[in-house]
N, C-alpha and C. Protein backbone atom coordinates (compact mmCIF):
# COMPACT_ATOMS: atom_id res chain seq x y z
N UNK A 1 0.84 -1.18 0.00
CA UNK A 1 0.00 0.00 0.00
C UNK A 1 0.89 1.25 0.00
N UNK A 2 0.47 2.24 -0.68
CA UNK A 2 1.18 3.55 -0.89
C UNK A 2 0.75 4.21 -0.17
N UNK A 3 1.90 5.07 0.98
CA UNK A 3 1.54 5.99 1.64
C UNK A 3 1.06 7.44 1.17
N UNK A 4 0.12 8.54 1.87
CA UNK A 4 -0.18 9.64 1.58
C UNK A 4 0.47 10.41 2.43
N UNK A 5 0.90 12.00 1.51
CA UNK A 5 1.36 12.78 2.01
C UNK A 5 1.18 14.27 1.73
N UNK A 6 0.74 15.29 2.60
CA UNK A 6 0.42 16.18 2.57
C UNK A 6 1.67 17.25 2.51
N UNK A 7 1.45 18.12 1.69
CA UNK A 7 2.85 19.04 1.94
C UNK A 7 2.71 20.22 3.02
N UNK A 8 3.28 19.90 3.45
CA UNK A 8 3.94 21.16 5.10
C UNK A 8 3.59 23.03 4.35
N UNK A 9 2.48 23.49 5.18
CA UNK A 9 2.50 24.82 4.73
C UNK A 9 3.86 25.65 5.09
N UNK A 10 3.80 26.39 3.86
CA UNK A 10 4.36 27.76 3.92
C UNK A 10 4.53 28.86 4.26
N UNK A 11 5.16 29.73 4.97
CA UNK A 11 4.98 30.97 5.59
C UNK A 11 6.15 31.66 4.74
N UNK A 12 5.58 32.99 3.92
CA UNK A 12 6.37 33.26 2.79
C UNK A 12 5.49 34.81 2.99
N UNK A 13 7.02 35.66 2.81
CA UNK A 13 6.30 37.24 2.18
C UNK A 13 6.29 37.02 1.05
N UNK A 14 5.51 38.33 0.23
CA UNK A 14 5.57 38.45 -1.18
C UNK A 14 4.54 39.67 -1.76
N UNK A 15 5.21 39.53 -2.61
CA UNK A 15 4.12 41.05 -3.06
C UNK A 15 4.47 40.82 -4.81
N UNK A 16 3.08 41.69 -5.17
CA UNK A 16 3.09 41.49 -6.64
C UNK A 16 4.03 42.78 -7.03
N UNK A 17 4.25 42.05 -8.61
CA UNK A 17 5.58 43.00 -9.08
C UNK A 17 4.51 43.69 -10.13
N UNK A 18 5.03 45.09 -10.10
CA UNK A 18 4.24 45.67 -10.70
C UNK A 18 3.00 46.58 -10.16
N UNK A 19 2.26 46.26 -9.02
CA UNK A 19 1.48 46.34 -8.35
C UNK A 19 1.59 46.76 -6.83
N UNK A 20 2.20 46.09 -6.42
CA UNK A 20 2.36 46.16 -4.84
C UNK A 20 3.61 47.28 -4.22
N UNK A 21 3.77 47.92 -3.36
CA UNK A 21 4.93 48.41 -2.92
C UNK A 21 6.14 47.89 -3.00
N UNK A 22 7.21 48.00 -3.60
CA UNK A 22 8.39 47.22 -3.26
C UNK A 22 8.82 47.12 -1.86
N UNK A 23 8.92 46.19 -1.14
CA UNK A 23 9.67 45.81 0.03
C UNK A 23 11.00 45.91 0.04
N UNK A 24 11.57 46.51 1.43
CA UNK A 24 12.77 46.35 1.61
C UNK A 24 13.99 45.39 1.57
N UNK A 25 13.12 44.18 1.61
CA UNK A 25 13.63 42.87 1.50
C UNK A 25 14.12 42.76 0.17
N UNK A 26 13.09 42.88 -0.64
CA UNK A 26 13.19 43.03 -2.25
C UNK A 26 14.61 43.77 -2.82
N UNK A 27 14.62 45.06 -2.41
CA UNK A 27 15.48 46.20 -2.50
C UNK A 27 16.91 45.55 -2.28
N UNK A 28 17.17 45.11 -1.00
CA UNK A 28 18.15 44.26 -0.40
C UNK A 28 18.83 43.31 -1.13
N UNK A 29 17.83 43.03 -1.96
CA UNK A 29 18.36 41.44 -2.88
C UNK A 29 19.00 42.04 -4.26
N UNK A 30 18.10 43.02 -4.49
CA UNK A 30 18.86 43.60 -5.73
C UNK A 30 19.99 44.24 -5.85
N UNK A 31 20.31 44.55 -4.32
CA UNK A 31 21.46 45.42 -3.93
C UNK A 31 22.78 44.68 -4.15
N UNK A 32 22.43 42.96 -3.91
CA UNK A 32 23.35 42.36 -3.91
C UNK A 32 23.36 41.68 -5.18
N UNK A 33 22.49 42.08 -6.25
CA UNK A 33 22.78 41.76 -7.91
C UNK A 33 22.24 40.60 -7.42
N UNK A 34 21.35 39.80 -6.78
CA UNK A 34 20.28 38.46 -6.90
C UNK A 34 18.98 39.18 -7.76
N UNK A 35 18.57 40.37 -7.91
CA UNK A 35 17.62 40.75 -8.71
C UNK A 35 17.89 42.04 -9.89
N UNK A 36 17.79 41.61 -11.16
CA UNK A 36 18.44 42.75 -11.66
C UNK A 36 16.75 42.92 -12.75
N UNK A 37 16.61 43.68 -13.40
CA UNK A 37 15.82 44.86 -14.27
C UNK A 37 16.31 44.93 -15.58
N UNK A 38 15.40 44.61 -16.94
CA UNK A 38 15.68 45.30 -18.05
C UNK A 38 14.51 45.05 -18.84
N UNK A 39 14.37 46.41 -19.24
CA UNK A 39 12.82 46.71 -19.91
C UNK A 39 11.42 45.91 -19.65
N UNK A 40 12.14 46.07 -18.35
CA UNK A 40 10.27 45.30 -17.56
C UNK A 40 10.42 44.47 -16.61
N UNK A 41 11.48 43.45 -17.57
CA UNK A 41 11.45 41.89 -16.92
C UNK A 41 12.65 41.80 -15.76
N UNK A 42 12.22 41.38 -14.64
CA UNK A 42 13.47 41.24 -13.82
C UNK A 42 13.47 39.67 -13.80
N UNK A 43 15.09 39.43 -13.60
CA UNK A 43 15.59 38.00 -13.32
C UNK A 43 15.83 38.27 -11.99
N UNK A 44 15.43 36.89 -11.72
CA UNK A 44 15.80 36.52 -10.54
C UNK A 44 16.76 35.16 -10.23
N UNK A 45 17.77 35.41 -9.39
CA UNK A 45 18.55 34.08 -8.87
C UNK A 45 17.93 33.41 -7.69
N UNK A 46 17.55 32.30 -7.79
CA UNK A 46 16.85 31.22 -7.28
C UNK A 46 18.18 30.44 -6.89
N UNK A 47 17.89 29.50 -5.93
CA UNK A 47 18.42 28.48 -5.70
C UNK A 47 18.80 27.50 -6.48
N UNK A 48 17.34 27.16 -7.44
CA UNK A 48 17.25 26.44 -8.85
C UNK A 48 17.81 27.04 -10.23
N UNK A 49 18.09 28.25 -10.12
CA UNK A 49 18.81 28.89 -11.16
C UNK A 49 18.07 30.49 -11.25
N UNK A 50 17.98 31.26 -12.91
CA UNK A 50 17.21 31.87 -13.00
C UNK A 50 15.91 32.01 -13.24
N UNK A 51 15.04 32.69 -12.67
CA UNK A 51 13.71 32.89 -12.97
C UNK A 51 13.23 34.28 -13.67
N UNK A 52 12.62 34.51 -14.22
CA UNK A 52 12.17 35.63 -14.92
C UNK A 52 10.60 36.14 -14.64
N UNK A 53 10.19 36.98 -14.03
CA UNK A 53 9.22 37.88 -13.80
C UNK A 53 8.39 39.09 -14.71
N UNK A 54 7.66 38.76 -15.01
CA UNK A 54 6.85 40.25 -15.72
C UNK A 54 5.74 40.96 -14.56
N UNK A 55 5.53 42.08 -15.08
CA UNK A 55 4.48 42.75 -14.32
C UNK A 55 3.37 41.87 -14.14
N UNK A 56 2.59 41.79 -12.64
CA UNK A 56 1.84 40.72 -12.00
C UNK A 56 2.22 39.35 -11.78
N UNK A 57 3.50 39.15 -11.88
CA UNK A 57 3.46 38.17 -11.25
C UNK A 57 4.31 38.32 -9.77
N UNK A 58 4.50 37.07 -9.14
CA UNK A 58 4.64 36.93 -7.21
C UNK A 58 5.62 36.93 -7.14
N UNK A 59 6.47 38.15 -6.50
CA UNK A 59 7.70 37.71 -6.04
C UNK A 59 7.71 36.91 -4.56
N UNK A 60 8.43 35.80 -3.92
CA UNK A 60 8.13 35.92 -2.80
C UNK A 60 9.73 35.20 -2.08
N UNK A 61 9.84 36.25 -1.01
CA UNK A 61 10.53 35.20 -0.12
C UNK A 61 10.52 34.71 0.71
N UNK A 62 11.11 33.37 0.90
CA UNK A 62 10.65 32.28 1.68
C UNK A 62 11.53 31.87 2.79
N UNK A 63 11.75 30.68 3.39
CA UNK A 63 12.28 30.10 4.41
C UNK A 63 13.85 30.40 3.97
N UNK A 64 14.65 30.80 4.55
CA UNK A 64 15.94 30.93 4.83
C UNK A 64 16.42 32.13 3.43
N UNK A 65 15.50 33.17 3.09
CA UNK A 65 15.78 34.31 2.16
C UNK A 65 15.99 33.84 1.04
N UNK A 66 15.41 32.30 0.82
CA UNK A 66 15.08 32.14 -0.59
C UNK A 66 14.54 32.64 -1.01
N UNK A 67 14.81 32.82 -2.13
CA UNK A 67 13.85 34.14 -3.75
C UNK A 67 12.99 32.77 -4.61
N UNK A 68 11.65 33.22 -4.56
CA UNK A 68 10.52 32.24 -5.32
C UNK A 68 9.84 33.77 -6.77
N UNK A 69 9.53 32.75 -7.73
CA UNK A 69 8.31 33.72 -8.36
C UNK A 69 7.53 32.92 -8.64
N UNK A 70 6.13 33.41 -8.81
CA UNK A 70 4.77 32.73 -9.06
C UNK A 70 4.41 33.40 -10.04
N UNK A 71 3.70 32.67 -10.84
CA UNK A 71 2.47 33.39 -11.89
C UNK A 71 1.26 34.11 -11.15
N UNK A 72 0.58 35.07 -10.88
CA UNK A 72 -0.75 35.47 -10.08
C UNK A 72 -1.63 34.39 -10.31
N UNK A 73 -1.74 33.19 -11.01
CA UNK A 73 -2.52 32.08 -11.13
C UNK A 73 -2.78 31.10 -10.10
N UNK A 74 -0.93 31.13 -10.43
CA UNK A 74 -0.46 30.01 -9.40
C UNK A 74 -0.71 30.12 -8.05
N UNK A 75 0.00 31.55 -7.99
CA UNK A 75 0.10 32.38 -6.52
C UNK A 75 -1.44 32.12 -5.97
N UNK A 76 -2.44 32.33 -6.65
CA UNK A 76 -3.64 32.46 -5.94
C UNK A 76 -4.64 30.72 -5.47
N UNK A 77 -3.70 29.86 -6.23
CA UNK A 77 -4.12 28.41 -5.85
C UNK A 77 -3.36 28.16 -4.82
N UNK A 78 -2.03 28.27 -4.36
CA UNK A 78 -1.45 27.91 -3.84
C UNK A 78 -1.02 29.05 -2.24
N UNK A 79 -1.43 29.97 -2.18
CA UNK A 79 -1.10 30.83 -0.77
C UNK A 79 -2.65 31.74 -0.81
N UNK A 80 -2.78 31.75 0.92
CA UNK A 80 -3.99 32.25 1.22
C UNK A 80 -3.11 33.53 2.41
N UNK A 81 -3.99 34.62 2.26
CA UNK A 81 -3.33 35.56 3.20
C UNK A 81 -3.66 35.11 4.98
C-alpha cells in the first residue's frame, strides 16, 4: 500500500511585481545583484537557477531568504493571506 502525504505549509512574504509596494527585502536582494531589471522583466537568482518575472506576477521570499516567483494564477491556488 502507498503511503499519503500532505505538503507542510508555507509561511512566505511576497508582493506582486508591478502592483504592490516594493519591500525592503526586495530592495536588499537587488542590492546584492540576486535581482536585476531590463525593460520590464526582472531576473531573478533562485536556488534552482534563474527565474524571470513580468508585471503581476509573485515575487516571494521564503524560508531561509530564498527568492521564489509565481504566476498570479499560481500564486492564488497555492497561498492564502
Amino acid at each position: 500500500m502507498t503511503a499519503t502525504y500532505r505538503k507542510i505549509s508555507d509561511v512566505v512574504q511576497a508582493f506582486r511585481y508591478g502592483f504592490d509596494e516594493t519591500p525592503e527585502w526586495f530592495r536588499s536582494f537587488a542590492k546584492l545583484g540576486m535581482i536585476t531589471e531590463s525593460m520590464g522583466i526582472l531576473t531573478i537568482d533562485t536556488t534552482t537557477g534563474d527565474v524571470y518575472a513580468e508585471k503581476g506576477d509573485w515575487i516571494l521570499k521564503g524560508r531561509n531568504d530564498t527568492l521564489q516567483m509565481r504566476k498570479h494564477f499560481h500564486f492564488l491556488q497555492q497561498y492564502e493571506r
